[in-house]
N, C-alpha and C. Protein backbone atom coordinates (compact mmCIF):
# COMPACT_ATOMS: atom_id res chain seq x y z
N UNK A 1 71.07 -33.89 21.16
CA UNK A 1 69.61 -33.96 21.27
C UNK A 1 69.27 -35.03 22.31
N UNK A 2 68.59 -35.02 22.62
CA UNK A 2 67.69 -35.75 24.26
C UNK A 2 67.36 -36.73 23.82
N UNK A 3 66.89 -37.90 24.36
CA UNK A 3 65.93 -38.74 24.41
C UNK A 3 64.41 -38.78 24.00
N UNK A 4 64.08 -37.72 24.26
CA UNK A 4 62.51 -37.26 24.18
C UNK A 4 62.59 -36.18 23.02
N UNK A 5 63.35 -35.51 22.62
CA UNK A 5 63.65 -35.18 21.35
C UNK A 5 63.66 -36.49 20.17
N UNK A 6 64.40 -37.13 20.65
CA UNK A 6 64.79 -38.06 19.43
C UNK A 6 63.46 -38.48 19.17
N UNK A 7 62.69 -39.10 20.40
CA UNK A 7 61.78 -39.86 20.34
C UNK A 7 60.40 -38.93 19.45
N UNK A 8 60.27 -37.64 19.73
CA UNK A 8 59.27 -36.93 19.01
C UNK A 8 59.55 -36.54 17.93
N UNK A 9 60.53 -36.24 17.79
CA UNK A 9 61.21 -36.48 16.10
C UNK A 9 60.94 -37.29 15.18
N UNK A 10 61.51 -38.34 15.71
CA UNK A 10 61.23 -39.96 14.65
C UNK A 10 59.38 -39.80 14.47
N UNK A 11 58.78 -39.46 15.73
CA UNK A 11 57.30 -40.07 15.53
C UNK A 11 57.06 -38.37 14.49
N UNK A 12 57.36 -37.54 14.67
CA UNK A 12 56.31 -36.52 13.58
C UNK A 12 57.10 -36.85 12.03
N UNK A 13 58.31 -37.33 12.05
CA UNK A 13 58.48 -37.69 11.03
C UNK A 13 58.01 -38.69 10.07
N UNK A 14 57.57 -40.13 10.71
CA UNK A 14 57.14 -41.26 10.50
C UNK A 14 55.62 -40.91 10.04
N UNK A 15 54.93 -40.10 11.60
CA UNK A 15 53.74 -39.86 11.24
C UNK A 15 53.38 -38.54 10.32
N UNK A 16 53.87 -37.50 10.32
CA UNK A 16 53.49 -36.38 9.41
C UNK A 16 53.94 -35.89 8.42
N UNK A 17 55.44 -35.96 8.12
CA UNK A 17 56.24 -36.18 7.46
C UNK A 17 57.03 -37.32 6.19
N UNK A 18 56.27 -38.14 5.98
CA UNK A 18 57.08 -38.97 5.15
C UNK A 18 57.61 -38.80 4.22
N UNK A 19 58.69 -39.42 3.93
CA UNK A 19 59.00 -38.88 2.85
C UNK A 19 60.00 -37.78 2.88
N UNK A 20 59.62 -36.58 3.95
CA UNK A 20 60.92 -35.70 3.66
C UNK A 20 62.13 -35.55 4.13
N UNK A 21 63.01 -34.47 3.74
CA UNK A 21 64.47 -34.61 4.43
C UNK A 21 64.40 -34.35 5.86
N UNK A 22 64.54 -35.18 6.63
CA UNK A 22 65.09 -35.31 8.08
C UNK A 22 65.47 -34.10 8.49
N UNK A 23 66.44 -33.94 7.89
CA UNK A 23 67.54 -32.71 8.46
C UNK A 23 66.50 -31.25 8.66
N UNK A 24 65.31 -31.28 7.64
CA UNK A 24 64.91 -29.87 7.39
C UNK A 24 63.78 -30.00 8.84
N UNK A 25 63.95 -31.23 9.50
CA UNK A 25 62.79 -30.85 11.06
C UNK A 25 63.82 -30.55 11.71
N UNK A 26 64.38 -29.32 12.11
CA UNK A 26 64.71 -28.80 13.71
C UNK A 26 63.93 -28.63 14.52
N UNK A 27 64.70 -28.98 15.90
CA UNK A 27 63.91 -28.06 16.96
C UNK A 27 63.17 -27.19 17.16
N UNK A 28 63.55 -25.99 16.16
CA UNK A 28 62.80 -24.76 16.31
C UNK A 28 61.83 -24.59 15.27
N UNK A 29 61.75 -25.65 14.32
CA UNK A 29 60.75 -25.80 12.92
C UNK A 29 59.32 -25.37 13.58
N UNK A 30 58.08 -24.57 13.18
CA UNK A 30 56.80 -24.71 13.93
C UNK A 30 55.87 -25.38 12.91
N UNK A 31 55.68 -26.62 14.10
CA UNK A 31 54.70 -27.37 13.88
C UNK A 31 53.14 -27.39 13.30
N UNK A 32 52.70 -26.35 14.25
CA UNK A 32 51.33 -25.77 14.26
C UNK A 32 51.09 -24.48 13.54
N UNK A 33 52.00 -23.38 13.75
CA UNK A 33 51.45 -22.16 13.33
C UNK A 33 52.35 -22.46 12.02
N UNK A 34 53.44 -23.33 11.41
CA UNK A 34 53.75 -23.52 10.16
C UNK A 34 53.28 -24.33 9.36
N UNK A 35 52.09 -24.64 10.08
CA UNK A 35 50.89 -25.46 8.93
C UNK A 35 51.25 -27.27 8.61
N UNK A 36 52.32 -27.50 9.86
CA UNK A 36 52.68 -29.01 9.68
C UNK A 36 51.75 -29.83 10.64
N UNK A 37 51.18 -29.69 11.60
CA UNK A 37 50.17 -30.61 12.34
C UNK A 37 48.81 -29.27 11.40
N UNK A 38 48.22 -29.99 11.96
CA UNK A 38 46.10 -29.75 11.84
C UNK A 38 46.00 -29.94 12.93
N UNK A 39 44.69 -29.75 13.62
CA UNK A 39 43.81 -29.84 14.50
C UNK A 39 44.20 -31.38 15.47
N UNK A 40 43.60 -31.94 14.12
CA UNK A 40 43.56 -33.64 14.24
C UNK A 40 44.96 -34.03 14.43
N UNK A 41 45.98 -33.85 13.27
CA UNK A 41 47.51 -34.27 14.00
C UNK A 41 47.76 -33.99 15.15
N UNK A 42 47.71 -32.46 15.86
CA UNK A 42 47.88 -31.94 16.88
C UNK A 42 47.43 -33.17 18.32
N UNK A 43 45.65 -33.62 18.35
CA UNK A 43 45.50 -34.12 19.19
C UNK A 43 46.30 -36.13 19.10
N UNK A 44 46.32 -36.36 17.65
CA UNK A 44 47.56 -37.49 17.66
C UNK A 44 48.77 -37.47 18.05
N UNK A 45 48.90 -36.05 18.01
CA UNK A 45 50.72 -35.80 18.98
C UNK A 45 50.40 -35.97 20.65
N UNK A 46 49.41 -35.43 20.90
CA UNK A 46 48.86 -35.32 22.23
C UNK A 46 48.72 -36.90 22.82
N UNK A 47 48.23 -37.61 21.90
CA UNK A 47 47.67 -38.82 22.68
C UNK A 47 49.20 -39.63 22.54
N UNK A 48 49.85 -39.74 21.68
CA UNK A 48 51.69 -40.23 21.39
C UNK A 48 52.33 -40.09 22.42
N UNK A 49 52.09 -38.95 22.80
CA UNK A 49 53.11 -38.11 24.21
C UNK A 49 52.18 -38.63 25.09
N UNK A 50 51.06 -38.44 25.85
CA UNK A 50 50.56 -39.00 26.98
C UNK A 50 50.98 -40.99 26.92
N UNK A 51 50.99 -41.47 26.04
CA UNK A 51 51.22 -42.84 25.69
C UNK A 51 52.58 -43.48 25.75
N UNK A 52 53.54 -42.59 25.33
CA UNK A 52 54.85 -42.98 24.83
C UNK A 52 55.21 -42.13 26.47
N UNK A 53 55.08 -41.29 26.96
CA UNK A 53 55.92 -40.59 28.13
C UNK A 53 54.85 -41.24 29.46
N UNK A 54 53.75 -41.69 29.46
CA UNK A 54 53.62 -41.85 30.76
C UNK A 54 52.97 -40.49 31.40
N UNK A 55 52.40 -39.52 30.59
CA UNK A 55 51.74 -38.03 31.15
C UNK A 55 50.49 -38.04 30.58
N UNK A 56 49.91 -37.37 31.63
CA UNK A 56 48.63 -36.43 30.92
C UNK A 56 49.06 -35.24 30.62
N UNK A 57 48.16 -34.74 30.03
CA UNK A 57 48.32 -33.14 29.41
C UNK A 57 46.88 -32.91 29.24
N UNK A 58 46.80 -31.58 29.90
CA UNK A 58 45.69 -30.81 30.27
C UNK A 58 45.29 -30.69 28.52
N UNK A 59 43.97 -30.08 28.90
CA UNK A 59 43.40 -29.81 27.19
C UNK A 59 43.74 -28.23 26.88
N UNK A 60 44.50 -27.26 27.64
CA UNK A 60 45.17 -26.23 27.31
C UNK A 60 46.22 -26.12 26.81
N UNK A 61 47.21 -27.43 26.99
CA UNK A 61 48.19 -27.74 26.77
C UNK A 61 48.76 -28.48 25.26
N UNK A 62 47.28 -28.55 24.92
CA UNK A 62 46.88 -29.41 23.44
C UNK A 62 46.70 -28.07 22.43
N UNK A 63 48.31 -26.75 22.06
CA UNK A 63 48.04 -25.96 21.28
C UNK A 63 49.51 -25.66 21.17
N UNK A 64 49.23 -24.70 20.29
CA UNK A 64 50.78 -24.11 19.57
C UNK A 64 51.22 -23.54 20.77
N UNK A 65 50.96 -23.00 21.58
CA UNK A 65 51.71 -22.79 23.14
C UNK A 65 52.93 -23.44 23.64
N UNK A 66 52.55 -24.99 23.48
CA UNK A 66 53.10 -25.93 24.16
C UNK A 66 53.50 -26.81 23.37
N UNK A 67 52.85 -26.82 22.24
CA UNK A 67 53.15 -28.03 20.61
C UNK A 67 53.54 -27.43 19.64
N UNK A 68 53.84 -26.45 19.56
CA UNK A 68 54.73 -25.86 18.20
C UNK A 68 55.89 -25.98 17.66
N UNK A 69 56.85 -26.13 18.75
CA UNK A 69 58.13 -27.09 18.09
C UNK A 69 58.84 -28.12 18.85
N UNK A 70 59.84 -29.41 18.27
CA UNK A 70 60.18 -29.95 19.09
C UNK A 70 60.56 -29.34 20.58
N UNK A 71 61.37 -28.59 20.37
CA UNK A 71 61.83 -27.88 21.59
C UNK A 71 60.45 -28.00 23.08
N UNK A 72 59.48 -27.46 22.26
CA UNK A 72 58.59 -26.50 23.28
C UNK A 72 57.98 -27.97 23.50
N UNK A 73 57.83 -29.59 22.79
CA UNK A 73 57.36 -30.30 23.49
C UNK A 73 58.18 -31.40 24.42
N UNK A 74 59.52 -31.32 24.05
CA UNK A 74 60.59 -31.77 24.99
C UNK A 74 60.14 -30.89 26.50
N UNK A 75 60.54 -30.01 26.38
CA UNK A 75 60.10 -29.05 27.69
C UNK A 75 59.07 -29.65 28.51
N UNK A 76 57.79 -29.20 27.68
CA UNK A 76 56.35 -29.90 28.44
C UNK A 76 56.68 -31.48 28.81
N UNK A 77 56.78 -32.30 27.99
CA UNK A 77 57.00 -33.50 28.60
C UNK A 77 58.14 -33.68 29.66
N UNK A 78 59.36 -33.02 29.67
CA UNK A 78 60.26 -33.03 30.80
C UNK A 78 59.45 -31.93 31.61
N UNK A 79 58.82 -31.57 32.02
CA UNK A 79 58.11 -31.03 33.26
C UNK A 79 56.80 -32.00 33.67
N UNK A 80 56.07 -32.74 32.79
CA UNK A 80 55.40 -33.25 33.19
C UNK A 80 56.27 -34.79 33.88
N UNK A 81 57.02 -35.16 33.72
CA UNK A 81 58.14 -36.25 34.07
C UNK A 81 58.74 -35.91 35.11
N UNK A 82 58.46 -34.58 35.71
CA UNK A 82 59.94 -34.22 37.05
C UNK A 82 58.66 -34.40 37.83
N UNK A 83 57.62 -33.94 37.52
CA UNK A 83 56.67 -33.76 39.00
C UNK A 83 56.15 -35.21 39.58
């Protein structure tokens, strides 16, 4: 696992998660359309990642598209980091 994995890991765990088994967040777990962020978590992941990585992110980019699982926000943030 990456750097920016690890790092979004620990934070949805800390922040949305407490309490549960570690092991059961994979990569491919969905965040959004599996009812683990809200609205409101969603834009606290948003502002974490623009904060913690050094990016903006468009307000299109603030949805299960792009935030649904670790995977899909490793990605976005390593593309917003190459350009």
């Amino acid at each position: 696992m990456n750097e920016v994995r690890k790092i979004v890991r620990a934070y949805i765990l800390r922040e949305f998660l407490p309490g549960e088994d570690p092991a059961l967040l994979t990569e491919s777990v969905q965040l959004i359309r599996g009812g683990i962020l809200d609205s409101i978590a969603t834009l606290k992941l948003a502002a974490f990642l623009e904060s913690q990585f050094n990016i903006e992110l468009e307000a299109h980019e603030m949805s299960a598209d792009y935030l649904n699982t670790i995977a899909d926000i490793a990605q976005l943030v390593e593309s917003k980091q190459s350009k």
